[in-house]
C-alpha atoms as a PDB file:
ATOM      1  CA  UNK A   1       0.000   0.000   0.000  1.00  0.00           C
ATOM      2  CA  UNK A   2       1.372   3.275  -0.762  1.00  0.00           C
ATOM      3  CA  UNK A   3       0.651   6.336   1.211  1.00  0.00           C
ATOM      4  CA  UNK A   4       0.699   9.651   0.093  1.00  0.00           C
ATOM      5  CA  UNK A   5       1.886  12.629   2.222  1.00  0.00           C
ATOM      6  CA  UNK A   6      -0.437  15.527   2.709  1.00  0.00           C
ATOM      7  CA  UNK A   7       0.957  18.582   1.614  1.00  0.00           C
ATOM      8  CA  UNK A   8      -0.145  21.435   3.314  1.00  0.00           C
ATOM      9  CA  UNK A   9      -0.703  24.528   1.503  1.00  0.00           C
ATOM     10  CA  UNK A  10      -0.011  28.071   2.407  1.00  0.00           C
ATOM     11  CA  UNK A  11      -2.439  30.436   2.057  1.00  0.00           C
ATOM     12  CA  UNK A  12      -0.833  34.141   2.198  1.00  0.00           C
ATOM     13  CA  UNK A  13      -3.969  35.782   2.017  1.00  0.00           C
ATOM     14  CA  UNK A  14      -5.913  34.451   4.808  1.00  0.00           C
ATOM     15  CA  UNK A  15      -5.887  35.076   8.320  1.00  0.00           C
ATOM     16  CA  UNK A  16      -7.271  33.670  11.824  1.00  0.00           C
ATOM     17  CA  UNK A  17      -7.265  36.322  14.773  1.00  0.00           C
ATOM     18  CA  UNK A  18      -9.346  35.547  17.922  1.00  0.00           C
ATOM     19  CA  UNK A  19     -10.008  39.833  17.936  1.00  0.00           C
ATOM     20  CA  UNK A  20     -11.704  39.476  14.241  1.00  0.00           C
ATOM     21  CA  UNK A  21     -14.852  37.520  13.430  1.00  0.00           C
ATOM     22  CA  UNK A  22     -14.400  35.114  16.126  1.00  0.00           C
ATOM     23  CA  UNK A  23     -11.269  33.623  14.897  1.00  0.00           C
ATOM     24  CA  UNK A  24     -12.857  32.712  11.736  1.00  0.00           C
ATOM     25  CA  UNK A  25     -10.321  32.498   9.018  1.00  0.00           C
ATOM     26  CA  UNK A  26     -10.183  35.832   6.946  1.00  0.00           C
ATOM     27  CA  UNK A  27      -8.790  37.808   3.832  1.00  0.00           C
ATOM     28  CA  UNK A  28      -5.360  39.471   5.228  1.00  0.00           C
ATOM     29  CA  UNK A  29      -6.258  43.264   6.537  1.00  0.00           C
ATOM     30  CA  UNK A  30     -10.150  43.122   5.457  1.00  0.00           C
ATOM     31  CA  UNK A  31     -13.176  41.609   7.596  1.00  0.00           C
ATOM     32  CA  UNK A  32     -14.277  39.744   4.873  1.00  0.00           C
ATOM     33  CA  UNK A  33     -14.312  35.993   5.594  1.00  0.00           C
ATOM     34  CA  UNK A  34     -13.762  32.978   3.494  1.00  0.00           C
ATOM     35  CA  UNK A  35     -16.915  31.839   4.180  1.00  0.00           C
ATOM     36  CA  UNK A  36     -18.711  35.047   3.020  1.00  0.00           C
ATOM     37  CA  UNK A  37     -16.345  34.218  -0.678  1.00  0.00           C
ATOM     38  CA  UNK A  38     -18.174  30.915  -0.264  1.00  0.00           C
ATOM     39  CA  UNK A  39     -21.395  31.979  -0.458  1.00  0.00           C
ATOM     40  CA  UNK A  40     -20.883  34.512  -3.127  1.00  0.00           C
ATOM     41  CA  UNK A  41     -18.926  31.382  -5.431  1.00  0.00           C
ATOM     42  CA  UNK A  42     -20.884  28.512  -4.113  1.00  0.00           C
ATOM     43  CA  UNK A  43     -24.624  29.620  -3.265  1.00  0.00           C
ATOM     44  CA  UNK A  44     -24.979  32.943  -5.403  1.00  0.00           C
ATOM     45  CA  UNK A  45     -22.634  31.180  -8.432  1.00  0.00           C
ATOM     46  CA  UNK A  46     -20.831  34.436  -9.026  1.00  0.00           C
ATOM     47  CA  UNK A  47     -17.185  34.081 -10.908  1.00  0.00           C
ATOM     48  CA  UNK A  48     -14.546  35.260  -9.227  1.00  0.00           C
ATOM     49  CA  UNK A  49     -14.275  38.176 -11.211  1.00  0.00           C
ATOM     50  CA  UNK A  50     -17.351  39.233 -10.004  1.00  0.00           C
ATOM     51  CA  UNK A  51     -16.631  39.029  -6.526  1.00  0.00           C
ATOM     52  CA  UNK A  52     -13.927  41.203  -7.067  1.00  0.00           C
ATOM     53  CA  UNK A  53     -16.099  43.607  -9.014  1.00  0.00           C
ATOM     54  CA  UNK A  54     -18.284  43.387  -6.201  1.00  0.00           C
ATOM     55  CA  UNK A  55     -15.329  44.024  -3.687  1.00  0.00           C
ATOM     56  CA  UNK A  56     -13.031  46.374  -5.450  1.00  0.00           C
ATOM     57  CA  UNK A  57     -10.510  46.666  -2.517  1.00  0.00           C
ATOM     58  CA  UNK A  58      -9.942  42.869  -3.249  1.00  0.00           C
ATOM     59  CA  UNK A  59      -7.716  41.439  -5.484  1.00  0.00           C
ATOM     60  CA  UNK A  60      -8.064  38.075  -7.767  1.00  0.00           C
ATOM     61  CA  UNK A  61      -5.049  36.177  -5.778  1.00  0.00           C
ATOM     62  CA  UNK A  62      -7.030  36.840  -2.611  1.00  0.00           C
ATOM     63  CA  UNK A  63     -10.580  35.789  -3.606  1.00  0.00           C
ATOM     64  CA  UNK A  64      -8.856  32.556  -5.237  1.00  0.00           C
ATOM     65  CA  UNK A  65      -6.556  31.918  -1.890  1.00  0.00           C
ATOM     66  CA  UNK A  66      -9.794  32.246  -0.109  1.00  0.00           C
ATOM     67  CA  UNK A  67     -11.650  29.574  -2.513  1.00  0.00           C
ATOM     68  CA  UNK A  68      -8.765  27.247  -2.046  1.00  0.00           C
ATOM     69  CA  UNK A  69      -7.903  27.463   1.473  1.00  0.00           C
ATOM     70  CA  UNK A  70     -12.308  26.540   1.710  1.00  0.00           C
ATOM     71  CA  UNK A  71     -11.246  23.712  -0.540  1.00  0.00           C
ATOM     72  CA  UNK A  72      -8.440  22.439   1.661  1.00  0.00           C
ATOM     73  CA  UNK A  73     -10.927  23.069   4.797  1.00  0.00           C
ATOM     74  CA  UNK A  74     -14.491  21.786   3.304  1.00  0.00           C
ATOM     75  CA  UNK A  75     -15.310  19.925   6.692  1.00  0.00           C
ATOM     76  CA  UNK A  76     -14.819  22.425   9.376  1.00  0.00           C
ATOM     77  CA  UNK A  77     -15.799  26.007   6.870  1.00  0.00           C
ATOM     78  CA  UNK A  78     -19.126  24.085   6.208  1.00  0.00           C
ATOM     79  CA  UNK A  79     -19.789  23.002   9.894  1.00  0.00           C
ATOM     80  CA  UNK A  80     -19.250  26.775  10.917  1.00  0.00           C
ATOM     81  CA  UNK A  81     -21.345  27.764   7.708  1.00  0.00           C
ATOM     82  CA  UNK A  82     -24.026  25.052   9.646  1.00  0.00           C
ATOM     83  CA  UNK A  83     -23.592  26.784  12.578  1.00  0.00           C
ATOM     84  CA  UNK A  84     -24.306  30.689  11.111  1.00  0.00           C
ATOM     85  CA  UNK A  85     -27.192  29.129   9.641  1.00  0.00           C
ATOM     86  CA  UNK A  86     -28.895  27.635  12.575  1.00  0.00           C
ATOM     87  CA  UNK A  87     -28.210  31.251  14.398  1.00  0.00           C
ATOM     88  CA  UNK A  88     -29.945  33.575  11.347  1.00  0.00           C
ATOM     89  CA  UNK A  89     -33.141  31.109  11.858  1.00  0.00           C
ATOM     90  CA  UNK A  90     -32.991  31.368  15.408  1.00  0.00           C
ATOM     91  CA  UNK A  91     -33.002  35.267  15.419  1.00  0.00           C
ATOM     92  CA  UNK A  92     -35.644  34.876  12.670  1.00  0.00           C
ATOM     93  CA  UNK A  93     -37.710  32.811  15.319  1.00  0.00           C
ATOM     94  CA  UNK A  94     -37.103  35.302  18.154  1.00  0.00           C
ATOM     95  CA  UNK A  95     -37.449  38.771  16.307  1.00  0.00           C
ATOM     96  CA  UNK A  96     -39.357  38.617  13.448  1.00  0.00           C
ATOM     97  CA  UNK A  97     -39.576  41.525  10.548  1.00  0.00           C
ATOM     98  CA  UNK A  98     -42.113  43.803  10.807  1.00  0.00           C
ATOM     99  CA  UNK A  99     -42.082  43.806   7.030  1.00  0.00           C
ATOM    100  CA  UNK A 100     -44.604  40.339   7.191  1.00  0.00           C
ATOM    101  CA  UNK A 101     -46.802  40.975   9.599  1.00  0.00           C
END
């Protein structure tokens, strides 16, 4: 049986700091977090040029770092993605809009 070595990647874009979003890993000096690059790729199915035409101050080596280092991390970015979600519906619960009533 041959085993192959794991090779981890850097990521020189992204960022964990306890003091910002929780620890949640980050683009390097922004609050924008990989998981919010996620959604926008993933969920909303926009290119990555589009997120950075969304997100001017961002470049395309950043938004694709951030894809990647998602990639490389798939369990744990969508358990905390999970996690977010279950929150949102729990405020939802607890204070609804005043738009739908």
């Amino acid at each position: 049986m041959v085993q192959i070595a794991k090779k981890e990647t850097l990521h020189p874009y992204i960022t964990k700091d306890e003091k910002i979003c929780q620890g949640t890993p980050i683009i390097a000096g922004t609050r924008i977090r990989v998981i919010d690059i996620v959604i926008e790729y993933e969920k909303l199915g926009y290119t990555p040029d589009e997120i950075v035409n969304a997100h001017p101050h961002l470049s395309l080596a950043q938004v694709h770092d951030a894809l990647s280092y998602y990639y490389e991390n798939r369990k744990e970015m969508d358990e905390k993605m999970a996690q977010d979600e279950k929150f949102i519906k729990l405020l939802k619960e607890q204070f609804p809009s005043r738009l739908y009533l």
